[in-house]
PDB file of N, CA and C in Angstrom:
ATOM      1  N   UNK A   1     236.753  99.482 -87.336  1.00  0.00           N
ATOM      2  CA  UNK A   1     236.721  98.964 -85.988  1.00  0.00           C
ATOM      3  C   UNK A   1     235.266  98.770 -85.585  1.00  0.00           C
ATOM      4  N   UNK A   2     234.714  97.901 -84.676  1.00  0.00           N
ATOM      5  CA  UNK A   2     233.856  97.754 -84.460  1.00  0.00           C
ATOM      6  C   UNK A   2     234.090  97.610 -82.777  1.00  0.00           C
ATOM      7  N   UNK A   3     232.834  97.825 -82.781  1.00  0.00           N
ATOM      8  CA  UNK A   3     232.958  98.285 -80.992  1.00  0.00           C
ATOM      9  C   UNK A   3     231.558  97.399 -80.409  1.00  0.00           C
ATOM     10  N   UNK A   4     231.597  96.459 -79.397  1.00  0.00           N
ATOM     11  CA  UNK A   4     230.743  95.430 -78.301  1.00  0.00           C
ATOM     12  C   UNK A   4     230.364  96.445 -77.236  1.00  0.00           C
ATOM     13  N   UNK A   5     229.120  96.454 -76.773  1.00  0.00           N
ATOM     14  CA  UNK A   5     228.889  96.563 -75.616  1.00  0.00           C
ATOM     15  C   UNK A   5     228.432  95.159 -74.717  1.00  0.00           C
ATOM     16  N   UNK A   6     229.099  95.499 -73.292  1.00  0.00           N
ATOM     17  CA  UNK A   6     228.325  94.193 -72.885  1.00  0.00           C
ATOM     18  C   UNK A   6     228.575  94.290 -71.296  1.00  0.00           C
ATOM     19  N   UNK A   7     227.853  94.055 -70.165  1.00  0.00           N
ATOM     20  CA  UNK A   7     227.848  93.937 -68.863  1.00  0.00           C
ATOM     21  C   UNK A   7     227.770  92.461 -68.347  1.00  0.00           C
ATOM     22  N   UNK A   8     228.874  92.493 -67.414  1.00  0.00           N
ATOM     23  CA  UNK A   8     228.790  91.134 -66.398  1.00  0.00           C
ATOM     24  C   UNK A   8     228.118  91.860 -65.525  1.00  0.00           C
ATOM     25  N   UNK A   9     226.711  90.883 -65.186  1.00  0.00           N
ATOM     26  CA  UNK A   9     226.025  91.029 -63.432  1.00  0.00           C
ATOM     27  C   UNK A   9     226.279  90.424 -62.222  1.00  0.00           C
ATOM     28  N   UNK A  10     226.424  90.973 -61.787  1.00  0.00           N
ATOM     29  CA  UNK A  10     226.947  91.192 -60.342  1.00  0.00           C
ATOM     30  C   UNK A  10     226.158  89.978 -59.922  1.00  0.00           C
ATOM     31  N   UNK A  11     226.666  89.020 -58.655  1.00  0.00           N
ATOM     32  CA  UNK A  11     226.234  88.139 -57.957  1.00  0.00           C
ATOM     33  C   UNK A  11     225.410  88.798 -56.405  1.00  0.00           C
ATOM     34  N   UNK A  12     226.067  89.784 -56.418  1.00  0.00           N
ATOM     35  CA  UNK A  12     225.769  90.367 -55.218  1.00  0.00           C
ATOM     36  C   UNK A  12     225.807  91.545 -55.245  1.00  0.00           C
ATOM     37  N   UNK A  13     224.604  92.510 -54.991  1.00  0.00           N
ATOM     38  CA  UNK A  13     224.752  93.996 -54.852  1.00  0.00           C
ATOM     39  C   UNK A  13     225.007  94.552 -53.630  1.00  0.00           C
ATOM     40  N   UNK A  14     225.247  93.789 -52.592  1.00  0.00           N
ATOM     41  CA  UNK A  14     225.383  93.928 -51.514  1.00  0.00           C
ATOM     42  C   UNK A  14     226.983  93.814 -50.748  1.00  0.00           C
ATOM     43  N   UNK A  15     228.215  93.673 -51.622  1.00  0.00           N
ATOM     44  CA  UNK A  15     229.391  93.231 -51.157  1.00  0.00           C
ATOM     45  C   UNK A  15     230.269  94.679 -52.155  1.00  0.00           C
ATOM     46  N   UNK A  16     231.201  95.043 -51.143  1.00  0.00           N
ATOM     47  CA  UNK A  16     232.136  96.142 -51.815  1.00  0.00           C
ATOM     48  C   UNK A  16     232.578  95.579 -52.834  1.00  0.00           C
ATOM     49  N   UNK A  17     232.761  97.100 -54.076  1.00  0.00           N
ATOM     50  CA  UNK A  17     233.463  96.614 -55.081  1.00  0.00           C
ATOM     51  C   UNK A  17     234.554  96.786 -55.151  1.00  0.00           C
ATOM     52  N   UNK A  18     235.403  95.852 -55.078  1.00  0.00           N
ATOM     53  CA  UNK A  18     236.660  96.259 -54.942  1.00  0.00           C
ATOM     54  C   UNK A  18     237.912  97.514 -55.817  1.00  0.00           C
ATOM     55  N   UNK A  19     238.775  97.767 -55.708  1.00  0.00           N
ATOM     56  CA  UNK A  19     238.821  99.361 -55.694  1.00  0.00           C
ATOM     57  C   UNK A  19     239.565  98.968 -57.347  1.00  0.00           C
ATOM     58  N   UNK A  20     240.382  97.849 -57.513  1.00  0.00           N
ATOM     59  CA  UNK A  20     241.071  97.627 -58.148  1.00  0.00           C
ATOM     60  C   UNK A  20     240.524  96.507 -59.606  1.00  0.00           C
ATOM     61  N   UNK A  21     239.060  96.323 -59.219  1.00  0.00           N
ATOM     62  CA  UNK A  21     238.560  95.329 -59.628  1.00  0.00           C
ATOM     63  C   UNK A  21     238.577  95.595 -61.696  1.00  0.00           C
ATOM     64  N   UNK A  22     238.280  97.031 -62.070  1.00  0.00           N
ATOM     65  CA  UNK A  22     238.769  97.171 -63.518  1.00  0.00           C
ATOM     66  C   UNK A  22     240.067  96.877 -64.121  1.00  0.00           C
ATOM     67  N   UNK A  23     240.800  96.930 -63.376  1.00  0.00           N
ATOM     68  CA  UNK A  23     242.260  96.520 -63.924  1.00  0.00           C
ATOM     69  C   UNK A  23     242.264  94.847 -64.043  1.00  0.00           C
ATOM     70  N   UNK A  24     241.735  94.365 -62.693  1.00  0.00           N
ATOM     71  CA  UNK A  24     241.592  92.956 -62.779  1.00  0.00           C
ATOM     72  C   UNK A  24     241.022  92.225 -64.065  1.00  0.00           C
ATOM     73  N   UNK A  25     239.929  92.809 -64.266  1.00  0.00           N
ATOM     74  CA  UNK A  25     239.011  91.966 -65.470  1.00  0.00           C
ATOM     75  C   UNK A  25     239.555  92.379 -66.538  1.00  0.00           C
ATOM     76  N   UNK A  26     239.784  93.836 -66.811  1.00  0.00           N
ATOM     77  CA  UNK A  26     240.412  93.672 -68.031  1.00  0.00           C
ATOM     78  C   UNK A  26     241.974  92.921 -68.517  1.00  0.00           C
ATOM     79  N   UNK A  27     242.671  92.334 -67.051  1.00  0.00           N
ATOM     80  CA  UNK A  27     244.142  91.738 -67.405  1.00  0.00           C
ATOM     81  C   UNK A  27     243.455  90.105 -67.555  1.00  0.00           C
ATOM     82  N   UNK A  28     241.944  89.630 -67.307  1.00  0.00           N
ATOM     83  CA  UNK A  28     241.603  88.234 -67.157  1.00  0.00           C
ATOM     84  C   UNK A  28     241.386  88.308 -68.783  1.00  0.00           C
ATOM     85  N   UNK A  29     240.444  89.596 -69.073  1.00  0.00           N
ATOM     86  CA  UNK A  29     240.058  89.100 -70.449  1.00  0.00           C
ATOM     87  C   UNK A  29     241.463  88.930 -71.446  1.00  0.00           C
ATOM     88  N   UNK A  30     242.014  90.089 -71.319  1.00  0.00           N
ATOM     89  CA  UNK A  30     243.084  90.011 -72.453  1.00  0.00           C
ATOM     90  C   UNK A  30     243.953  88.657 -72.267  1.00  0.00           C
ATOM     91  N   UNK A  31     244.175  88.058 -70.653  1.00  0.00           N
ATOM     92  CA  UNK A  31     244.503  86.774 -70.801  1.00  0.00           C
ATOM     93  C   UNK A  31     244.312  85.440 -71.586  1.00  0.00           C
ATOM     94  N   UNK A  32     242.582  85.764 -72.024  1.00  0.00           N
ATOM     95  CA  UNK A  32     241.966  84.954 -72.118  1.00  0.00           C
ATOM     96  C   UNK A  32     241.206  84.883 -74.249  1.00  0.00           C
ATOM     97  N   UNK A  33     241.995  86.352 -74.497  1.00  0.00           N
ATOM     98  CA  UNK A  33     241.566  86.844 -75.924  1.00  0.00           C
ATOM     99  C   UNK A  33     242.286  85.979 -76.766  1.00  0.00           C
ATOM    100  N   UNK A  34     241.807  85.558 -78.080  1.00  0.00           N
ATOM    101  CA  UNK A  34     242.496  84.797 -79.276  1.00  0.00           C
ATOM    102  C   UNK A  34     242.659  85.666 -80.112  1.00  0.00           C
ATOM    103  N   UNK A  35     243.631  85.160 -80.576  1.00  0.00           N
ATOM    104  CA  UNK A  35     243.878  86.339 -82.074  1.00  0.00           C
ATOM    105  C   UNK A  35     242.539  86.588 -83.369  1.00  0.00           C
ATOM    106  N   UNK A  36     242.218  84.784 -83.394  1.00  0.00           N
ATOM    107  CA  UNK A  36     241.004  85.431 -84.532  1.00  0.00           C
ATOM    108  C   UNK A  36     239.758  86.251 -83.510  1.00  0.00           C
ATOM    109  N   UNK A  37     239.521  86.880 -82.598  1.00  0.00           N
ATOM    110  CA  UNK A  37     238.731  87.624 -81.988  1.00  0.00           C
ATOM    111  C   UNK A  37     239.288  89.317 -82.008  1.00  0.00           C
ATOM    112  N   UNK A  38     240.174  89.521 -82.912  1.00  0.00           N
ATOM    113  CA  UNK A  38     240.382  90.805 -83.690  1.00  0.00           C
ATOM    114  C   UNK A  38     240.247  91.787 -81.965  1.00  0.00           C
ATOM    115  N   UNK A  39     240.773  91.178 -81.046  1.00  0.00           N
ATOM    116  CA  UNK A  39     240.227  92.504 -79.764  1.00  0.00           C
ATOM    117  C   UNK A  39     241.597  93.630 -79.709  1.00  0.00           C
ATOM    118  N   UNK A  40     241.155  94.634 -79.935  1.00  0.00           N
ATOM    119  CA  UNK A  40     242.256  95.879 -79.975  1.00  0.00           C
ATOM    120  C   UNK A  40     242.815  96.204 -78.737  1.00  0.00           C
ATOM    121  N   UNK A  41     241.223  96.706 -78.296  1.00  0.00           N
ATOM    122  CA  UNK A  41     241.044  97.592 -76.558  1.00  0.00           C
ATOM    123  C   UNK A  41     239.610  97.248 -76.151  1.00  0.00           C
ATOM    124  N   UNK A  42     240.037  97.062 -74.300  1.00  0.00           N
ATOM    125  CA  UNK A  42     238.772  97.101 -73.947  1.00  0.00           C
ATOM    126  C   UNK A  42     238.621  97.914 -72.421  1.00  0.00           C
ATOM    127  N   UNK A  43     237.926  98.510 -72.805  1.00  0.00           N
ATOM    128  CA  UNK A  43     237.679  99.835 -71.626  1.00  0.00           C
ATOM    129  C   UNK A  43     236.592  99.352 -71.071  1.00  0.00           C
ATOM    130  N   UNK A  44     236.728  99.163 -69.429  1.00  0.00           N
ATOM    131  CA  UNK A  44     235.192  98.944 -68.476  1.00  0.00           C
ATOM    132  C   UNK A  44     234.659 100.147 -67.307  1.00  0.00           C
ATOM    133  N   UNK A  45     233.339  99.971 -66.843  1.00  0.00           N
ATOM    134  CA  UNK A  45     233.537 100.850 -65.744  1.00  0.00           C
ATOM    135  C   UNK A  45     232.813 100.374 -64.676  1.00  0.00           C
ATOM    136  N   UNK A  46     232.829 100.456 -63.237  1.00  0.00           N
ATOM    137  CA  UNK A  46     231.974  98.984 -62.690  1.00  0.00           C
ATOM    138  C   UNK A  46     230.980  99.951 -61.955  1.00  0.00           C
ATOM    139  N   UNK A  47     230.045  99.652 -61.709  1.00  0.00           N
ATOM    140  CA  UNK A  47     228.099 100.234 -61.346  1.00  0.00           C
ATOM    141  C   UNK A  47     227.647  99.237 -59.987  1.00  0.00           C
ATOM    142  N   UNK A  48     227.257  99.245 -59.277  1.00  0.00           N
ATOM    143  CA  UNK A  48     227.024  98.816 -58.250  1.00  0.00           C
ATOM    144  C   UNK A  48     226.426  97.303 -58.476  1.00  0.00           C
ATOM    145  N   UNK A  49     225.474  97.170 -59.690  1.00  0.00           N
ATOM    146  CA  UNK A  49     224.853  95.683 -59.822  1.00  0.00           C
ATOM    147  C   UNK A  49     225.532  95.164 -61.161  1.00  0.00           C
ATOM    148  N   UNK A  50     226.591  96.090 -61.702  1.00  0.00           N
ATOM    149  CA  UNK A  50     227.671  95.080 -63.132  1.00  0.00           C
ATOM    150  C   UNK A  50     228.736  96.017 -63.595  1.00  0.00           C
ATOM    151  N   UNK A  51     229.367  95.028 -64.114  1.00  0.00           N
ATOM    152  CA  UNK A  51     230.777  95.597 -64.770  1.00  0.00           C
ATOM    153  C   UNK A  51     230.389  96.276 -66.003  1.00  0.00           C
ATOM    154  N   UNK A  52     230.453  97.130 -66.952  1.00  0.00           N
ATOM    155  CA  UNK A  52     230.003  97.240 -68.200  1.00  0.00           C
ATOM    156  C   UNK A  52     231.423  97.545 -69.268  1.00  0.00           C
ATOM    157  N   UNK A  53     231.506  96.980 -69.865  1.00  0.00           N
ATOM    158  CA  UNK A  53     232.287  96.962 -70.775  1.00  0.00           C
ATOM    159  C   UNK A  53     232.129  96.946 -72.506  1.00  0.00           C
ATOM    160  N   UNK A  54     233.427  98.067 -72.908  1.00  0.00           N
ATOM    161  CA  UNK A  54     233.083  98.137 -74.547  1.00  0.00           C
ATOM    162  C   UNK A  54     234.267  97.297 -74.920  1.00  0.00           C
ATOM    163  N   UNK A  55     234.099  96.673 -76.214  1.00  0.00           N
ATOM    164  CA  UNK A  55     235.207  95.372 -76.266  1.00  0.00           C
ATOM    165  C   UNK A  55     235.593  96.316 -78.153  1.00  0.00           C
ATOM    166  N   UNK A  56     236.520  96.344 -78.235  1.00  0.00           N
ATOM    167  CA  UNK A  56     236.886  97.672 -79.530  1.00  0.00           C
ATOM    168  C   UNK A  56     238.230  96.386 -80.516  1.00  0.00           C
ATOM    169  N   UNK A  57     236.802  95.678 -81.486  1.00  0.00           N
ATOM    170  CA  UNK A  57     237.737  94.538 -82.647  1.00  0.00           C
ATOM    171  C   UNK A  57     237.840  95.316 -83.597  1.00  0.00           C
ATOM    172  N   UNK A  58     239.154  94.539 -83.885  1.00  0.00           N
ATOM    173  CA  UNK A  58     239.551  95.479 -85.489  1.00  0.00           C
ATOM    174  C   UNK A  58     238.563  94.633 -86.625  1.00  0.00           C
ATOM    175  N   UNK A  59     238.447  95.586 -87.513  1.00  0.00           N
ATOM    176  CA  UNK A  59     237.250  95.394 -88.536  1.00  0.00           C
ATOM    177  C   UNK A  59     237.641  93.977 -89.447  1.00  0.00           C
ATOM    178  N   UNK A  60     237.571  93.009 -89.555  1.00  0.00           N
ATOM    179  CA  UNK A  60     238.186  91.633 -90.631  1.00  0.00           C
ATOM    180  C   UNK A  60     238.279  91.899 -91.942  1.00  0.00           C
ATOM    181  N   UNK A  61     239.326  91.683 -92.271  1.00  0.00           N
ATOM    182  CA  UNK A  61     239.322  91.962 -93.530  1.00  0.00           C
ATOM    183  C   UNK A  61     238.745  90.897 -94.195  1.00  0.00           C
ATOM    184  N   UNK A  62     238.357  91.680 -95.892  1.00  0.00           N
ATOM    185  CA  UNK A  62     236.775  90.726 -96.338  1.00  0.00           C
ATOM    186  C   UNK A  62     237.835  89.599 -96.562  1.00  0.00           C
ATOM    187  N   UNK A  63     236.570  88.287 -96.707  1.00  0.00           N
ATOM    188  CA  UNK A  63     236.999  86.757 -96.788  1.00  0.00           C
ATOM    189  C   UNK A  63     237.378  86.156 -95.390  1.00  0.00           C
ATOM    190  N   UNK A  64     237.938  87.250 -94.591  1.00  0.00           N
ATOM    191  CA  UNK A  64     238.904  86.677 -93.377  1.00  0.00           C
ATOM    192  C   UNK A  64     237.638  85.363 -92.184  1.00  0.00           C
ATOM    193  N   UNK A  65     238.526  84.489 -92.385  1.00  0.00           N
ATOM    194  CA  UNK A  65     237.798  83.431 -91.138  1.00  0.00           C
ATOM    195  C   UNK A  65     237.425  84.069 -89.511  1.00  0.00           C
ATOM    196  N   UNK A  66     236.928  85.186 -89.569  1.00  0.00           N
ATOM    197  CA  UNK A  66     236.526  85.307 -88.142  1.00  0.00           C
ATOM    198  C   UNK A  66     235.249  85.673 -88.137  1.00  0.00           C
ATOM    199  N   UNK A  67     234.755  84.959 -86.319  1.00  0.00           N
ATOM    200  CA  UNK A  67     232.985  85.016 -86.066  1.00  0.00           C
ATOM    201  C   UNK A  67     233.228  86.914 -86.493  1.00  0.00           C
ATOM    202  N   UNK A  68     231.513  87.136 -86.322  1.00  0.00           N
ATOM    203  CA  UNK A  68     231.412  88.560 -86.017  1.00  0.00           C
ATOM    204  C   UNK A  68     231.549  88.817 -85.129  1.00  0.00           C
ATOM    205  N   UNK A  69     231.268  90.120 -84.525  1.00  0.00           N
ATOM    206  CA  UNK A  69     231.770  90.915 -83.384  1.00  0.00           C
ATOM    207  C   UNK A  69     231.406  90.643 -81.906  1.00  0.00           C
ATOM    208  N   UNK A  70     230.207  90.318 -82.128  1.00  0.00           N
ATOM    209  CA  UNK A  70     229.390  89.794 -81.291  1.00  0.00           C
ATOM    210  C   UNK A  70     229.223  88.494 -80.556  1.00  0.00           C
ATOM    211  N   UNK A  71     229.346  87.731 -81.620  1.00  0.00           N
ATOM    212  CA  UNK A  71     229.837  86.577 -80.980  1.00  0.00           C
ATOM    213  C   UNK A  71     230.938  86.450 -80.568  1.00  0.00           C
ATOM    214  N   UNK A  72     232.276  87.040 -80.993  1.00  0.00           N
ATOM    215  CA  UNK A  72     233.551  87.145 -80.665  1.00  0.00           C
ATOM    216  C   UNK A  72     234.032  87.776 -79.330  1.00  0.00           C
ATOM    217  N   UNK A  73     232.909  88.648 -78.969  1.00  0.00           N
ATOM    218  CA  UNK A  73     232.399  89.569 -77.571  1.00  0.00           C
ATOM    219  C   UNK A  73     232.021  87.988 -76.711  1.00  0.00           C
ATOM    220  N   UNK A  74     231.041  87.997 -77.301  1.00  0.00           N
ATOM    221  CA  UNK A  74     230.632  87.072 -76.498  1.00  0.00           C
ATOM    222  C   UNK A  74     231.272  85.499 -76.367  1.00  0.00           C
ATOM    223  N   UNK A  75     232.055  85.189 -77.141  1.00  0.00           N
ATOM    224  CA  UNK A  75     232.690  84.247 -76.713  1.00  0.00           C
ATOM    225  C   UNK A  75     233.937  84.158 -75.934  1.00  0.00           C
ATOM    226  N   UNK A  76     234.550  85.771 -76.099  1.00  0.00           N
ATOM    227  CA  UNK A  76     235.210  85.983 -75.086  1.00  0.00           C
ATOM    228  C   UNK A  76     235.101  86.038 -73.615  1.00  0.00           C
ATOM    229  N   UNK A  77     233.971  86.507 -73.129  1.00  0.00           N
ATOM    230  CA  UNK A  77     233.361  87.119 -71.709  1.00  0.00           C
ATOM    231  C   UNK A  77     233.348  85.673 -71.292  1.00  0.00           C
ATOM    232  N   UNK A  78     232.602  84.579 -71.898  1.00  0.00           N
ATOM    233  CA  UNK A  78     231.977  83.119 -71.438  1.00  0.00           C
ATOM    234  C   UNK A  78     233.520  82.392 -71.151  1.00  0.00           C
ATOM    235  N   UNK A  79     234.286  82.592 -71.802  1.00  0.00           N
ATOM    236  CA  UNK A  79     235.081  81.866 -72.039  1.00  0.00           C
ATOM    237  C   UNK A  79     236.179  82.279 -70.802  1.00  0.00           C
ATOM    238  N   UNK A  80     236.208  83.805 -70.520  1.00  0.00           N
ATOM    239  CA  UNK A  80     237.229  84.161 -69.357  1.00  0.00           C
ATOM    240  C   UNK A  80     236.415  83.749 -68.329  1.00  0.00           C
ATOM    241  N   UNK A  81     234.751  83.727 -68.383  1.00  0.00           N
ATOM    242  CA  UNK A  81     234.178  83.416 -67.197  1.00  0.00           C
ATOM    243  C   UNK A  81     234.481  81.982 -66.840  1.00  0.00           C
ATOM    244  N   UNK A  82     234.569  81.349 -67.614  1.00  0.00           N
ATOM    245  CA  UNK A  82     234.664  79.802 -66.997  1.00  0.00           C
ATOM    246  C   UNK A  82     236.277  79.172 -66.244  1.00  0.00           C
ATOM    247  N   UNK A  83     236.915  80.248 -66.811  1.00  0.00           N
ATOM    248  CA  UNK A  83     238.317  79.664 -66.485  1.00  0.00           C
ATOM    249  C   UNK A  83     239.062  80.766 -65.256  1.00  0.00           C
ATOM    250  N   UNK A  84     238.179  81.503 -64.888  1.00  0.00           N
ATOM    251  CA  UNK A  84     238.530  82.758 -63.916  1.00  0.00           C
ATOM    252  C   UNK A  84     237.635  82.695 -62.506  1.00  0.00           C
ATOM    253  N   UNK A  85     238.085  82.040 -61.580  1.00  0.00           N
ATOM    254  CA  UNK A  85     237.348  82.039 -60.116  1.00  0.00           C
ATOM    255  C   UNK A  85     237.021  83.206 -59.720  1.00  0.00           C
ATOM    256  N   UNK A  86     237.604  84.565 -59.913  1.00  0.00           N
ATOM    257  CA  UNK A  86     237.134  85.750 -59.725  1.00  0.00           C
ATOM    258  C   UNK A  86     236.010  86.299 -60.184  1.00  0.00           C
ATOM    259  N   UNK A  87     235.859  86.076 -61.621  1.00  0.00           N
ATOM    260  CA  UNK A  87     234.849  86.707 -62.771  1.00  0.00           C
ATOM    261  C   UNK A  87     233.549  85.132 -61.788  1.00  0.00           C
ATOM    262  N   UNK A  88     233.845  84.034 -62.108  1.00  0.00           N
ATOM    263  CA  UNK A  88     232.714  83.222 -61.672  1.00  0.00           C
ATOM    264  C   UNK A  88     232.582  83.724 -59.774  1.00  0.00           C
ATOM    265  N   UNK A  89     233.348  83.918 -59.383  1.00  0.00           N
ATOM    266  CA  UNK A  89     232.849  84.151 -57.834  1.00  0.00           C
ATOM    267  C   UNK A  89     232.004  85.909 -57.902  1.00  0.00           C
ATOM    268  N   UNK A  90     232.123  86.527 -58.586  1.00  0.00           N
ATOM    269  CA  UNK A  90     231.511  88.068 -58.865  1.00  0.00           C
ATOM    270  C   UNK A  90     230.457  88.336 -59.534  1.00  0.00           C
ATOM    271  N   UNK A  91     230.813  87.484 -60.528  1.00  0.00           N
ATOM    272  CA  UNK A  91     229.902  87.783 -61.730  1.00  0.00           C
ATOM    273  C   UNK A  91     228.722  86.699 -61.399  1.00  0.00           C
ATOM    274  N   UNK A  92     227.712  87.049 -62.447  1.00  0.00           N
ATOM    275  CA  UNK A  92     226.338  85.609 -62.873  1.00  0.00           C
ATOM    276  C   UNK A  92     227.368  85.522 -64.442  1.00  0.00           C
ATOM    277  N   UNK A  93     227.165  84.207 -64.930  1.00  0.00           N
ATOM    278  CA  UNK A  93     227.745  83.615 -66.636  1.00  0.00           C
ATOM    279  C   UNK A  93     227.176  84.530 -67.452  1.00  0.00           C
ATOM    280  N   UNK A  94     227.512  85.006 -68.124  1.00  0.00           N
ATOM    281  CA  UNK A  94     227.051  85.487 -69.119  1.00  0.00           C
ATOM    282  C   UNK A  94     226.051  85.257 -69.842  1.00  0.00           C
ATOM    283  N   UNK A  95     225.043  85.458 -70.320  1.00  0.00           N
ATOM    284  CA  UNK A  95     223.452  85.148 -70.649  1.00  0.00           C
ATOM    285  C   UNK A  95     223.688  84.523 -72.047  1.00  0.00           C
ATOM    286  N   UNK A  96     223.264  83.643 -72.920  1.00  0.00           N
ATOM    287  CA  UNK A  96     223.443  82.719 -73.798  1.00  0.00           C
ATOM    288  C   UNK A  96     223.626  83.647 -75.155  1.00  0.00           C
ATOM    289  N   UNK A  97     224.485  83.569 -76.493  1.00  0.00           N
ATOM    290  CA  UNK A  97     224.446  84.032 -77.009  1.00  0.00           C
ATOM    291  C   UNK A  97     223.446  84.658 -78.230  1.00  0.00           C
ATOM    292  N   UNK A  98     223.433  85.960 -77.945  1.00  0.00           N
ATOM    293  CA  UNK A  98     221.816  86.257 -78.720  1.00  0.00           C
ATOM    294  C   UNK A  98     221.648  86.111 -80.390  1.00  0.00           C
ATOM    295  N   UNK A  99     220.624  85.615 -80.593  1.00  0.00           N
ATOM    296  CA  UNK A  99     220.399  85.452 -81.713  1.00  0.00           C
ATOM    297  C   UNK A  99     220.134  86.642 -83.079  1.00  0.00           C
ATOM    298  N   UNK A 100     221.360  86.490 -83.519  1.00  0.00           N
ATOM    299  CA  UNK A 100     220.960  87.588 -84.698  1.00  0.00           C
ATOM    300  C   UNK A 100     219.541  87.583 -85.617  1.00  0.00           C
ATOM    301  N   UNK A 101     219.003  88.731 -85.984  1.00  0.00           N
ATOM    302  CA  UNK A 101     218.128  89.260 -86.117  1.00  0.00           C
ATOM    303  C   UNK A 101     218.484  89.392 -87.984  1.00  0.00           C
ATOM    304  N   UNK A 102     217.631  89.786 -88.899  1.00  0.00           N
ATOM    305  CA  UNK A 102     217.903  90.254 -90.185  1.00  0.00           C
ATOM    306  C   UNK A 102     217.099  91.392 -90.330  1.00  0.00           C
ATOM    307  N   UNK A 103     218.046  92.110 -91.364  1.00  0.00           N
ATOM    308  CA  UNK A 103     217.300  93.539 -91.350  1.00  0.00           C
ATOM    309  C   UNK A 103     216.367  93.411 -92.494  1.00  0.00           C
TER     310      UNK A 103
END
């Protein structure tokens, strides 16, 4: 299993967070999850200036056609953001996807 970290920022630090608002995002994302994005579970907890969330994909088996984890994180978050008036009225978009690094 492999496990994402990742935070949506807040549009406003200044507006209540609503009480119910973790249940919300996590029923937008799983709305919004594909099967090749291997997503198991995703547990959030919300902080006054972002949502933070761990996104928990099952590991691909070798050969298997799916992005890595990361991008799969991240193409999820962008992807519920654009099609969810809630996540876009709360959130800022998600910051562009980062460029892997080599070890």
């Amino acid at each position: 299993m492999e496990i994402v970290y990742a935070s949506l920022h807040r549009r406003s630090t200044t507006d209540p967070v609503p009480p119910n608002e973790v249940g919300e995002v996590l029923g937008i994302l799983w709305a919004h999850a594909r099967p090749e994005e291997n997503l198991e579970h995703v547990s959030a907890r919300s902080e006054r200036d972002r949502l933070d969330l761990l996104l928990y994909l099952l590991t691909p088996r070798p050969g298997a056609a799916t992005p890595p984890p990361v991008a799969a994180a991240h193409s999820l978050l962008v992807r519920s953001h654009q099609a969810s008036p809630v996540l876009r009225r709360r959130f800022q978009a998600p910051t562009p996807d980062p460029v892997p690094t080599e070890h």
